[in-house]
C-alpha atoms as a PDB file:
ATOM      1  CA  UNK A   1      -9.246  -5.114  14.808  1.00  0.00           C
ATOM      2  CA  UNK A   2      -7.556  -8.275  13.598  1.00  0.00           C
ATOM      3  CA  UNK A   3      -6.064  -9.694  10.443  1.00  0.00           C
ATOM      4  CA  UNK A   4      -8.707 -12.087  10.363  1.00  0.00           C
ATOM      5  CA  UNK A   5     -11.230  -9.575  10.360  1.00  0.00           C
ATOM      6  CA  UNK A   6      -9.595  -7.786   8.140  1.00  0.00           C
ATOM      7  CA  UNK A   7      -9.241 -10.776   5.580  1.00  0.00           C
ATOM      8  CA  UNK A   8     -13.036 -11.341   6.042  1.00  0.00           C
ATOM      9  CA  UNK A   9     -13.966  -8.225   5.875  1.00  0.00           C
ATOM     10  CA  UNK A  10     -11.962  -7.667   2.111  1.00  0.00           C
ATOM     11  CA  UNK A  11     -13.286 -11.527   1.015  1.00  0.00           C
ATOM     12  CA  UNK A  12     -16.889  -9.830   2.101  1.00  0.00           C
ATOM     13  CA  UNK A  13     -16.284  -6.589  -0.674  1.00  0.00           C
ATOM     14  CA  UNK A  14     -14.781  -9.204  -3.057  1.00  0.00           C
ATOM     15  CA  UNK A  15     -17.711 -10.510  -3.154  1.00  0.00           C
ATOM     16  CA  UNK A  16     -19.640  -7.146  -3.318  1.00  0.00           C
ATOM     17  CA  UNK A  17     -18.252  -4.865  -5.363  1.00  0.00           C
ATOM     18  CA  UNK A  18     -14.302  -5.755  -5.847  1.00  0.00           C
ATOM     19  CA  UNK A  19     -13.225  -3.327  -8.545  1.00  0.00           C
ATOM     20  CA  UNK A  20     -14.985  -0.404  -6.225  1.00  0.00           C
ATOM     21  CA  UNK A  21     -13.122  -1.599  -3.330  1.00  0.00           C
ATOM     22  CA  UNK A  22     -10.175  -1.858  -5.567  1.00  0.00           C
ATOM     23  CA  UNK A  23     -10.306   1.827  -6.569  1.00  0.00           C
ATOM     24  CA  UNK A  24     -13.192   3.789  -4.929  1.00  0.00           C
ATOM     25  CA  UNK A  25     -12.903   7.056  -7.175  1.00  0.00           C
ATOM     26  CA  UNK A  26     -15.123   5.347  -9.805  1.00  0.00           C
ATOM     27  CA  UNK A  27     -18.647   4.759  -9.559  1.00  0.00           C
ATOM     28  CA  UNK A  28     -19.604   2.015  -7.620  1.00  0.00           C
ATOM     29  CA  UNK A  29     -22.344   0.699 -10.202  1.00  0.00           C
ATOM     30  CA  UNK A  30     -21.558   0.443 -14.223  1.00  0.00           C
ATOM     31  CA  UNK A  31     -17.962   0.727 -13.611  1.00  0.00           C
ATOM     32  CA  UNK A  32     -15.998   1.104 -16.682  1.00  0.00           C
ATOM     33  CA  UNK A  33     -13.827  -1.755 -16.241  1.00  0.00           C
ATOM     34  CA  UNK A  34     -11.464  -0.743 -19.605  1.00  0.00           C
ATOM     35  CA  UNK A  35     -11.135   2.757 -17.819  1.00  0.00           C
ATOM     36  CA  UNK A  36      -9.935   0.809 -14.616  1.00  0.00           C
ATOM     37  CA  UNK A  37      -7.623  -1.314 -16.063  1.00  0.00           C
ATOM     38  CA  UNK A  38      -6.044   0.895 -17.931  1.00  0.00           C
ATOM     39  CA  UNK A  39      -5.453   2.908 -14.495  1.00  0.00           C
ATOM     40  CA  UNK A  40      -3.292   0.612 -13.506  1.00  0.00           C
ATOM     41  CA  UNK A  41      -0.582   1.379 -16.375  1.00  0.00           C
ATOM     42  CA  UNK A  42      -1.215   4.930 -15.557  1.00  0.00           C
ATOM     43  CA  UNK A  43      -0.302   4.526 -11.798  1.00  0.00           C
ATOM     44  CA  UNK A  44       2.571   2.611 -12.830  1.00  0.00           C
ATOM     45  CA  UNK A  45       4.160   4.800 -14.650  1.00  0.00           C
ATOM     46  CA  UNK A  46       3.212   7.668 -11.899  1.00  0.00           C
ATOM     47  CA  UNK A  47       5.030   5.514  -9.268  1.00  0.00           C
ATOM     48  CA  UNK A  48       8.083   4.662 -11.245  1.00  0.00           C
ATOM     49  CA  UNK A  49       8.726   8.118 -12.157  1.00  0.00           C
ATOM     50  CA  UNK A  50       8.379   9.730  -8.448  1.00  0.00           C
ATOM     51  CA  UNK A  51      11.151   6.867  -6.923  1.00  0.00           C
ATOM     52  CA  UNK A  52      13.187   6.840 -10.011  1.00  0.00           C
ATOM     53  CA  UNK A  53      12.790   3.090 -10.929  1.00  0.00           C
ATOM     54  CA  UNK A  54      13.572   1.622 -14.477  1.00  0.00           C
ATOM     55  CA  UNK A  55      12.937  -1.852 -14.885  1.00  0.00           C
ATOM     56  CA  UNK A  56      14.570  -4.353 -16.860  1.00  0.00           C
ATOM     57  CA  UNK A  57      13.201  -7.361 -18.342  1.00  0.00           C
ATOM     58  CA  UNK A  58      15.200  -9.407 -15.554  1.00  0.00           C
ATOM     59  CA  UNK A  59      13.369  -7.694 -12.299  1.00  0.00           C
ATOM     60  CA  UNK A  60      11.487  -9.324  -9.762  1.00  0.00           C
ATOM     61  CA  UNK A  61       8.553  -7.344  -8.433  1.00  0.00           C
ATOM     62  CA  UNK A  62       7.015  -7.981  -5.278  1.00  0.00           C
ATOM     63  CA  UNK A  63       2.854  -6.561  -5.085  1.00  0.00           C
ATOM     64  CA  UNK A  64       1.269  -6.328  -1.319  1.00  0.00           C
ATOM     65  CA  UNK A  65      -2.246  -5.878  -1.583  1.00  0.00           C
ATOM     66  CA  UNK A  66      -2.546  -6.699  -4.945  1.00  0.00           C
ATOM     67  CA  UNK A  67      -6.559  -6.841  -5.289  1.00  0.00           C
ATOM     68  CA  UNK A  68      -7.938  -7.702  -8.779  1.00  0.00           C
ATOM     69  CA  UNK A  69      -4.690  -7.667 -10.292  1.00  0.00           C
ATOM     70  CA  UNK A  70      -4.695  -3.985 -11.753  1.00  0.00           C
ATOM     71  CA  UNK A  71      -1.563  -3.040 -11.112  1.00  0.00           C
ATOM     72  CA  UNK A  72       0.205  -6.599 -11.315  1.00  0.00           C
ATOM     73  CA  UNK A  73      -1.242  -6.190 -15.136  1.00  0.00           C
ATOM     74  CA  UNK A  74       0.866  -2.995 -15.986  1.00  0.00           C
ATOM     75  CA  UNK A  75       4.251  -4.060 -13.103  1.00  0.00           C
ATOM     76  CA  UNK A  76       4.008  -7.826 -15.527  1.00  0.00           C
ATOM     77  CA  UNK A  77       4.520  -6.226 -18.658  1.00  0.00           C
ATOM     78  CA  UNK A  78       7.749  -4.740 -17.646  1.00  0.00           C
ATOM     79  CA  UNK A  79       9.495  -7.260 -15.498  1.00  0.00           C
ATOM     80  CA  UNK A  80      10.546 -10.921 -15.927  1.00  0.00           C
ATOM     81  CA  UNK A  81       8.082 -11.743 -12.344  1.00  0.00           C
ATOM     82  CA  UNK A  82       5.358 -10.339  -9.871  1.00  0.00           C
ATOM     83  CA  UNK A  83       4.822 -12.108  -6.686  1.00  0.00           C
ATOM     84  CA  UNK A  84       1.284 -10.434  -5.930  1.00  0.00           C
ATOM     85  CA  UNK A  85      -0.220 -10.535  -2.676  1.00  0.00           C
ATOM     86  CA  UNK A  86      -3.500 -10.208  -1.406  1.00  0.00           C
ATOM     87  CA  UNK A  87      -5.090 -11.269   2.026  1.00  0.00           C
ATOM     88  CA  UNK A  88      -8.376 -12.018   0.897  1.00  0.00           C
ATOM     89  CA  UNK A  89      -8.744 -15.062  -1.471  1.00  0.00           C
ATOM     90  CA  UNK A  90     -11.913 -13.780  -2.971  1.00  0.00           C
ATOM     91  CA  UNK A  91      -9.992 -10.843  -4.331  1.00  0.00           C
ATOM     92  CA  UNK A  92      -7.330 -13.288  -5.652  1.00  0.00           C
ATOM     93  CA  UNK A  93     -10.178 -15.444  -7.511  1.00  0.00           C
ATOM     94  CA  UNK A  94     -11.218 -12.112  -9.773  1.00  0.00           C
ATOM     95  CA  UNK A  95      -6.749 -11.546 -10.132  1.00  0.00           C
ATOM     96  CA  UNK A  96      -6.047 -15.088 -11.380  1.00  0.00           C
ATOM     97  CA  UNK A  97      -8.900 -15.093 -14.438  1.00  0.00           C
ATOM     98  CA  UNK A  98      -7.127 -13.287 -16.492  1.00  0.00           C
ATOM     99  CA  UNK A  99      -3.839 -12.481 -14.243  1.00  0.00           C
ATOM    100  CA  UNK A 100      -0.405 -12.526 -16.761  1.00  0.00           C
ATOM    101  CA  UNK A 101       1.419 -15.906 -17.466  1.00  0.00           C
ATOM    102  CA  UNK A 102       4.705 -13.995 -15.112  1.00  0.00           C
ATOM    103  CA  UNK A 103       2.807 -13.311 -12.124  1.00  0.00           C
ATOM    104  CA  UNK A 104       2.299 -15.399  -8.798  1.00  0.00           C
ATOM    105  CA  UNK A 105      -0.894 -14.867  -7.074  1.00  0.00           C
ATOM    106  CA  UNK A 106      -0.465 -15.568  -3.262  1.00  0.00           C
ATOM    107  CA  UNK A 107      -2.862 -15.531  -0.154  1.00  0.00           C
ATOM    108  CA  UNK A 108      -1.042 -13.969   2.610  1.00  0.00           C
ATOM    109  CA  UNK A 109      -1.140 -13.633   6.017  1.00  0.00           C
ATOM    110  CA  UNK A 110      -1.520  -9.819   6.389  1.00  0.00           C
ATOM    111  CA  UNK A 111       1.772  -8.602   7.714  1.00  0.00           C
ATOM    112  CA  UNK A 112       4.310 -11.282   5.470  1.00  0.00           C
ATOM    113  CA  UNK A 113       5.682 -12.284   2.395  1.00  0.00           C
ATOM    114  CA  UNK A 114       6.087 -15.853   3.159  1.00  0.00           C
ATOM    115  CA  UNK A 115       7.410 -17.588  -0.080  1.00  0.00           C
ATOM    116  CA  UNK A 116       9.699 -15.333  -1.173  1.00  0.00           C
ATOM    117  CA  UNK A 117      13.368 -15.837  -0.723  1.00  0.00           C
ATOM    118  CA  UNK A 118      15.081 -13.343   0.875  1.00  0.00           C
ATOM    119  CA  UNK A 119      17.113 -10.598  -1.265  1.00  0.00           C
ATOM    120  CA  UNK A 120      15.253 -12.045  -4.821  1.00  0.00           C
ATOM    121  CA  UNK A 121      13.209  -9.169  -5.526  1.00  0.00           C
ATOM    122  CA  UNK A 122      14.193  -5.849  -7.007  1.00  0.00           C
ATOM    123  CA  UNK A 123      11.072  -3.610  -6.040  1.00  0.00           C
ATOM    124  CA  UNK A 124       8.798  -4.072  -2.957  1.00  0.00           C
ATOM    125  CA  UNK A 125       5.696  -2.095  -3.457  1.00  0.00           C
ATOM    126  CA  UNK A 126       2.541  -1.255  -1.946  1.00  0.00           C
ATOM    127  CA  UNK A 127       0.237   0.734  -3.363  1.00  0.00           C
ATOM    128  CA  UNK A 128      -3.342   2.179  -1.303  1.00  0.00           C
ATOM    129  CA  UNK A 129      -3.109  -0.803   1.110  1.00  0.00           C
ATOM    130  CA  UNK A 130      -1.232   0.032   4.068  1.00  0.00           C
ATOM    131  CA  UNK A 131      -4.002   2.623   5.145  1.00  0.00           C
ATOM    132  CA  UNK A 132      -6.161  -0.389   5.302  1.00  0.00           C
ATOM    133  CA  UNK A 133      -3.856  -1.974   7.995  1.00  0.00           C
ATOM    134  CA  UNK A 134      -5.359  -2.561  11.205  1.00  0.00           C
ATOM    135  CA  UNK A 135      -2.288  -1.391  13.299  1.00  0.00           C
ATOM    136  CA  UNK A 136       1.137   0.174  13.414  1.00  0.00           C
ATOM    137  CA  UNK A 137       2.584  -3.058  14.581  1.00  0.00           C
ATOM    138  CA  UNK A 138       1.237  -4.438  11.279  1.00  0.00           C
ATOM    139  CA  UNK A 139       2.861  -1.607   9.203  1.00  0.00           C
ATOM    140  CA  UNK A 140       6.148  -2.431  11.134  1.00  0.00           C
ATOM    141  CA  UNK A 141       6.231  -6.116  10.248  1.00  0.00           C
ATOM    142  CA  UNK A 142       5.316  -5.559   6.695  1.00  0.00           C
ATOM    143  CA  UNK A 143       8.353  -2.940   6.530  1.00  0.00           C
ATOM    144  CA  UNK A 144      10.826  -5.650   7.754  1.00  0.00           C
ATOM    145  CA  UNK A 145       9.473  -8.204   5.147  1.00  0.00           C
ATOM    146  CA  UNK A 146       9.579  -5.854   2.201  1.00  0.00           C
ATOM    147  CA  UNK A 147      13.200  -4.697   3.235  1.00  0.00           C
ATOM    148  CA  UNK A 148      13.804  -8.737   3.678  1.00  0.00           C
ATOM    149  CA  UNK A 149      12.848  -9.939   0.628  1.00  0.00           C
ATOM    150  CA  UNK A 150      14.135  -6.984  -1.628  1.00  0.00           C
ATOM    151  CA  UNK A 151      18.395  -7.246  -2.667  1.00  0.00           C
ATOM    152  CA  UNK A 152      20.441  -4.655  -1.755  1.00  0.00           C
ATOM    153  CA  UNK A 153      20.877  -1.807  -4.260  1.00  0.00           C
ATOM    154  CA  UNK A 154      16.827  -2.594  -4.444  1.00  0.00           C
ATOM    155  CA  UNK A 155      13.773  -0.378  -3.532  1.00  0.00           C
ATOM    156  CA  UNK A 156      10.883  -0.601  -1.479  1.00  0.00           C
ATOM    157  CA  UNK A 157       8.154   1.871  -2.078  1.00  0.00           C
ATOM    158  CA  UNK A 158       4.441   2.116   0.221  1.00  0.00           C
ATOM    159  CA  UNK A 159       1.711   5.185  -0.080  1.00  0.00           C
ATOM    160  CA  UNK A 160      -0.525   6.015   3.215  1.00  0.00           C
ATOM    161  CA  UNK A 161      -3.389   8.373   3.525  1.00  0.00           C
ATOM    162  CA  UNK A 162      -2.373  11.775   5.069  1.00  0.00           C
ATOM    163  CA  UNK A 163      -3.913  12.811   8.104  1.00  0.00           C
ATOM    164  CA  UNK A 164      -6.148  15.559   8.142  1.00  0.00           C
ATOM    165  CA  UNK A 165      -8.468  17.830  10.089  1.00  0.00           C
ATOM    166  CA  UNK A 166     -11.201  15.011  10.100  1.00  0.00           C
ATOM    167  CA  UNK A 167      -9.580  12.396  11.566  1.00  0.00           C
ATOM    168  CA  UNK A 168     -10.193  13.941  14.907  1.00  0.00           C
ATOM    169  CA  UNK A 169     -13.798  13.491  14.252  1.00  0.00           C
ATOM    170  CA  UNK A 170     -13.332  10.169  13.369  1.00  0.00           C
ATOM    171  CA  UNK A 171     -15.904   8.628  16.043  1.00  0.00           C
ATOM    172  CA  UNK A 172     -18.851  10.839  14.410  1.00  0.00           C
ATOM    173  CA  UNK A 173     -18.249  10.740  11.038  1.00  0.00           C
ATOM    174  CA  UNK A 174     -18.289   6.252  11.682  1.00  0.00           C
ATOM    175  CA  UNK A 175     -21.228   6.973  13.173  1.00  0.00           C
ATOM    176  CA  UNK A 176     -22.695   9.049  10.394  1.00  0.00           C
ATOM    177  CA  UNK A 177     -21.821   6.871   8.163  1.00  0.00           C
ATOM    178  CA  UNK A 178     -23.110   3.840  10.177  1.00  0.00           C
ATOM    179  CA  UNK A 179     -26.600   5.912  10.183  1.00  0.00           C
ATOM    180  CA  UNK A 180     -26.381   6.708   6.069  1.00  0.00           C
ATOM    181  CA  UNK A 181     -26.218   2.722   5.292  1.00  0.00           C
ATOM    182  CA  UNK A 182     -28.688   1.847   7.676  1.00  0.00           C
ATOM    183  CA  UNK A 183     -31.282   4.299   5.626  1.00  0.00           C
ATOM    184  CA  UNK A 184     -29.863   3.764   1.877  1.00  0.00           C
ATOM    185  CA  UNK A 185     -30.194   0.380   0.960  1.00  0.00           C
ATOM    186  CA  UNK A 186     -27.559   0.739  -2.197  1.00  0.00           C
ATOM    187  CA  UNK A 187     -24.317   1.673  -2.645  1.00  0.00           C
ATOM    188  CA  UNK A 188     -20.703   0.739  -0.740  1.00  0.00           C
ATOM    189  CA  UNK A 189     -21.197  -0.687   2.498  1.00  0.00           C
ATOM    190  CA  UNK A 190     -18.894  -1.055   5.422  1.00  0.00           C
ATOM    191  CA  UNK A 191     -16.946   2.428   4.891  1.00  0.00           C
ATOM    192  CA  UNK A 192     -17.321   2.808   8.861  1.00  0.00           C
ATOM    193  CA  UNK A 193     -15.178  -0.365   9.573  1.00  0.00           C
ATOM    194  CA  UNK A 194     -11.989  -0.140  11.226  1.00  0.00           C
ATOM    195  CA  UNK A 195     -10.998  -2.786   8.558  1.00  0.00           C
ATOM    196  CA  UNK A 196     -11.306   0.065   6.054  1.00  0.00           C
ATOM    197  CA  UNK A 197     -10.473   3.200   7.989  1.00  0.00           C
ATOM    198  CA  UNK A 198      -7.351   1.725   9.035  1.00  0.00           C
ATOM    199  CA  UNK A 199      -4.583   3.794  10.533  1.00  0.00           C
ATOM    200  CA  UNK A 200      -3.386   7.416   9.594  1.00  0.00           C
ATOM    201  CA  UNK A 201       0.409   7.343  11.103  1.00  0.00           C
ATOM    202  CA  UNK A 202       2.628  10.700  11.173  1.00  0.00           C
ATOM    203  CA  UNK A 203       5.484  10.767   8.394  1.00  0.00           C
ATOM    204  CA  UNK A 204       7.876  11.127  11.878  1.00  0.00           C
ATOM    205  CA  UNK A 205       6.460   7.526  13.122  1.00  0.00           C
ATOM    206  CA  UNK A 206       6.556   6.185   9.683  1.00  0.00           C
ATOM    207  CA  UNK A 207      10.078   7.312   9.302  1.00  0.00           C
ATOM    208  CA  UNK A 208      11.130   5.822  12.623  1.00  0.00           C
ATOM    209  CA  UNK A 209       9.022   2.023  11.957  1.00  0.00           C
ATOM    210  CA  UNK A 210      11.165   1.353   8.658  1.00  0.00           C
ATOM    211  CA  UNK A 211      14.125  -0.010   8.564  1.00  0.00           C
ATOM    212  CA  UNK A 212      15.728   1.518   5.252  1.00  0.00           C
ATOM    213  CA  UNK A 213      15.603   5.189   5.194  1.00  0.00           C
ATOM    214  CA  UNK A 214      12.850   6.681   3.233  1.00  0.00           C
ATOM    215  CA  UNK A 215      12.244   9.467   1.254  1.00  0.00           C
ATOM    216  CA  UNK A 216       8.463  11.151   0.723  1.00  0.00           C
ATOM    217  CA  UNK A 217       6.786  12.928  -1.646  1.00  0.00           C
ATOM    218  CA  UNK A 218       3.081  14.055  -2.955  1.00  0.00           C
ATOM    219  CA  UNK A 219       1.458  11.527  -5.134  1.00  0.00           C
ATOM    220  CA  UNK A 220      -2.028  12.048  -7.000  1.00  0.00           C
ATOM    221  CA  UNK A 221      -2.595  15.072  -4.665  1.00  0.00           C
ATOM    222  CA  UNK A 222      -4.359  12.810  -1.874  1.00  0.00           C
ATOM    223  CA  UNK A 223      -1.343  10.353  -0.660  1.00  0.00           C
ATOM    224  CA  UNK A 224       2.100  10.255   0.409  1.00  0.00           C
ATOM    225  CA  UNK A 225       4.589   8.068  -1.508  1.00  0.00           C
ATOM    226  CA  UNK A 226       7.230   6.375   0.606  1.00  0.00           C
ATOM    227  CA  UNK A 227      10.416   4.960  -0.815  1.00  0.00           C
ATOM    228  CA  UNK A 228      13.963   4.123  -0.004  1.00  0.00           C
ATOM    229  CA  UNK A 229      16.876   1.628  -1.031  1.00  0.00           C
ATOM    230  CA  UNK A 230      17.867  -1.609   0.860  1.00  0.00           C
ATOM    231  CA  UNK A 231      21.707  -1.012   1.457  1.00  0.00           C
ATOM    232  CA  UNK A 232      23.811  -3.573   2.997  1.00  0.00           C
ATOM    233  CA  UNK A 233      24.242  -3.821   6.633  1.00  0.00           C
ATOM    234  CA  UNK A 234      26.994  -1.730   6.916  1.00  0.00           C
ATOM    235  CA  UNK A 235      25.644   0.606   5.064  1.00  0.00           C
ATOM    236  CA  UNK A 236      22.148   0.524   6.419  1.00  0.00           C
ATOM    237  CA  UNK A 237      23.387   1.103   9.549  1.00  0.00           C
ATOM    238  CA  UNK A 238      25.084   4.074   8.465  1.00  0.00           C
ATOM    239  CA  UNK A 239      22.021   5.749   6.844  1.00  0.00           C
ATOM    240  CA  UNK A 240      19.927   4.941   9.747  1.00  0.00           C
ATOM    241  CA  UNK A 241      21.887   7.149  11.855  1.00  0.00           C
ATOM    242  CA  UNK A 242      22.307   9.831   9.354  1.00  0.00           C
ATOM    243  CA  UNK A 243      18.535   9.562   8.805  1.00  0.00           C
ATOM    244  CA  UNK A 244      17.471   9.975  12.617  1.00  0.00           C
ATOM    245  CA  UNK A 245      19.737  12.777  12.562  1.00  0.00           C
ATOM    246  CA  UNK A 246      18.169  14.799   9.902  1.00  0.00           C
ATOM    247  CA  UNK A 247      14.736  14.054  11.220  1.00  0.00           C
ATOM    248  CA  UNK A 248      15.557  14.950  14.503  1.00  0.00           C
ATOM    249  CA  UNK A 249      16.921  18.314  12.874  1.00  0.00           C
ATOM    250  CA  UNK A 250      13.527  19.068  10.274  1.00  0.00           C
ATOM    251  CA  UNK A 251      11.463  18.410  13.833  1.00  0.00           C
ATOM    252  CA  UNK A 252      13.301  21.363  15.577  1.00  0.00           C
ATOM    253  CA  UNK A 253      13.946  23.574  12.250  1.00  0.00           C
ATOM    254  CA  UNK A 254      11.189  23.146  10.251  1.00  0.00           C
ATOM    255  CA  UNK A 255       7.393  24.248  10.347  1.00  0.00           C
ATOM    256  CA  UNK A 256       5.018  20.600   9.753  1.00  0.00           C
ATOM    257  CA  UNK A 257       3.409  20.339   6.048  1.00  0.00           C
ATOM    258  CA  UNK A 258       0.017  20.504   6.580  1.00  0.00           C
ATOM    259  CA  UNK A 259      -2.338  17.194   6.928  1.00  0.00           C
ATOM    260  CA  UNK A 260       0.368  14.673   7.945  1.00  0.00           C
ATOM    261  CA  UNK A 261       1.750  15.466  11.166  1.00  0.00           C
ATOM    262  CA  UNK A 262       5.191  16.185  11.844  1.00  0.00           C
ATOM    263  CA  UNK A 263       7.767  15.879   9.218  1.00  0.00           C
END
């Protein structure tokens, strides 16, 4: 799986059904599109709450994976900019109609943030997109450019998909699903794609691709929430050791939460 698959594959669901693709817990015909913007507040709040973020009116926001522009609607309203990201310019198309006057729609590249200047932004955040990604490598690059572009004393924040039990059955269940859209004619298609399965890393390897330290919790009972500070080198270097330290000491000491590998 490639970026440019993955970029055609997301222009392909803009073009299908983008506000299912966007969120896939509503239905995927008659959505209630004033339910599903006003999500995006919700999940705002929800996120700045669990990292501790406060924004002023000054802030700088930076959105990867952006999609209709749900959440770039509620992040707007709070901060002076949002530079929102999405790889797929069909997705971008539906964000820009009625995007907010402070917010930068961009096409990216699928692993950078190309356009922003280093140390501008105050929050990097990614919110049900890097499960999407099509590698680790991916996940690592993206990492870098969030800690890049964010100023120190700043946060970045990410959620990814647990793993669970089914993931090891991953091959049947494609090919069950494969079989089910072959035979129904409506409904989501594509749900068997790498492009949306994505990856489903432990929190150890997560921990160890970042370059800030990060800190984990539940969020909305089916995701982790990742999220750490950019320090300055000095610093960062500092908490990089202490936080290999204390991982290496919760892998020995500490029994794994269940349906995300090791700790």
């Amino acid at each position: 799986m490639s970026l440019d698959n993955s970029r055609a594959f997301w222009d392909a669901k803009a073009a299908e059904n983008p506000y299912w693709y966007v969120s896939s817990y509503g239905p995927y015909e008659e959505r209630d599109l004033a339910e599903f913007w006003r999500a995006g507040h919700r999940i705002w709040g929800d996120l700045r709450e669990a990292i501790g973020y406060v924004p002023a009116r000054g802030d700088v926001v930076v959105e990867i994976g952006c999609g209709v522009g749900r959440l770039t609607r509620a992040i707007a309203a709070d901060v002076a900019h949002v530079h929102a990201f999405d790889i797929s310019e069909g997705m971008l198309d539906v964000a820009r109609r009625a995007g907010p006057s402070n917010a930068t729609f961009r096409r990216g590249e699928g692993d950078s943030l190309t356009g922003v200047p280093s140390a501008s932004a105050d929050l990097a955040l990614a919110y049900c997109v890097f499960q999407h990604l099509p590698s680790l490598g991916v996940l690592r690059r993206y990492l870098g450019e969030m800690m890049r572009v964010v100023k120190p004393g700043g946060r970045i924040a990410f959620t990814l998909s647990p793993r669970m039990w089914a993931d090891a059955l991953r091959p049947v269940l494609r090919l069950r699903r494969w079989l089910r859209e072959q035979i129904v004619s409506d409904g989501p298609r594509g749900l068997y794609q790498r492009e949306w399965l994505g990856i489903r890393p432990r929190r150890d390897v997560v921990h160890a691709l970042s370059p800030v330290p990060l800190e984990h919790t539940r969020l909305h009972g089916d995701k982790w929430l990742f999220w750490g500070r950019v320090q300055d080198d000095g610093a960062q270097s500092t908490a990089r050791v202490a936080a290999s330290a204390s991982a290496a000491t919760s892998r020995g000491g500490r029994a794994q939460a269940p349906g995300f590998g090791a700790s």
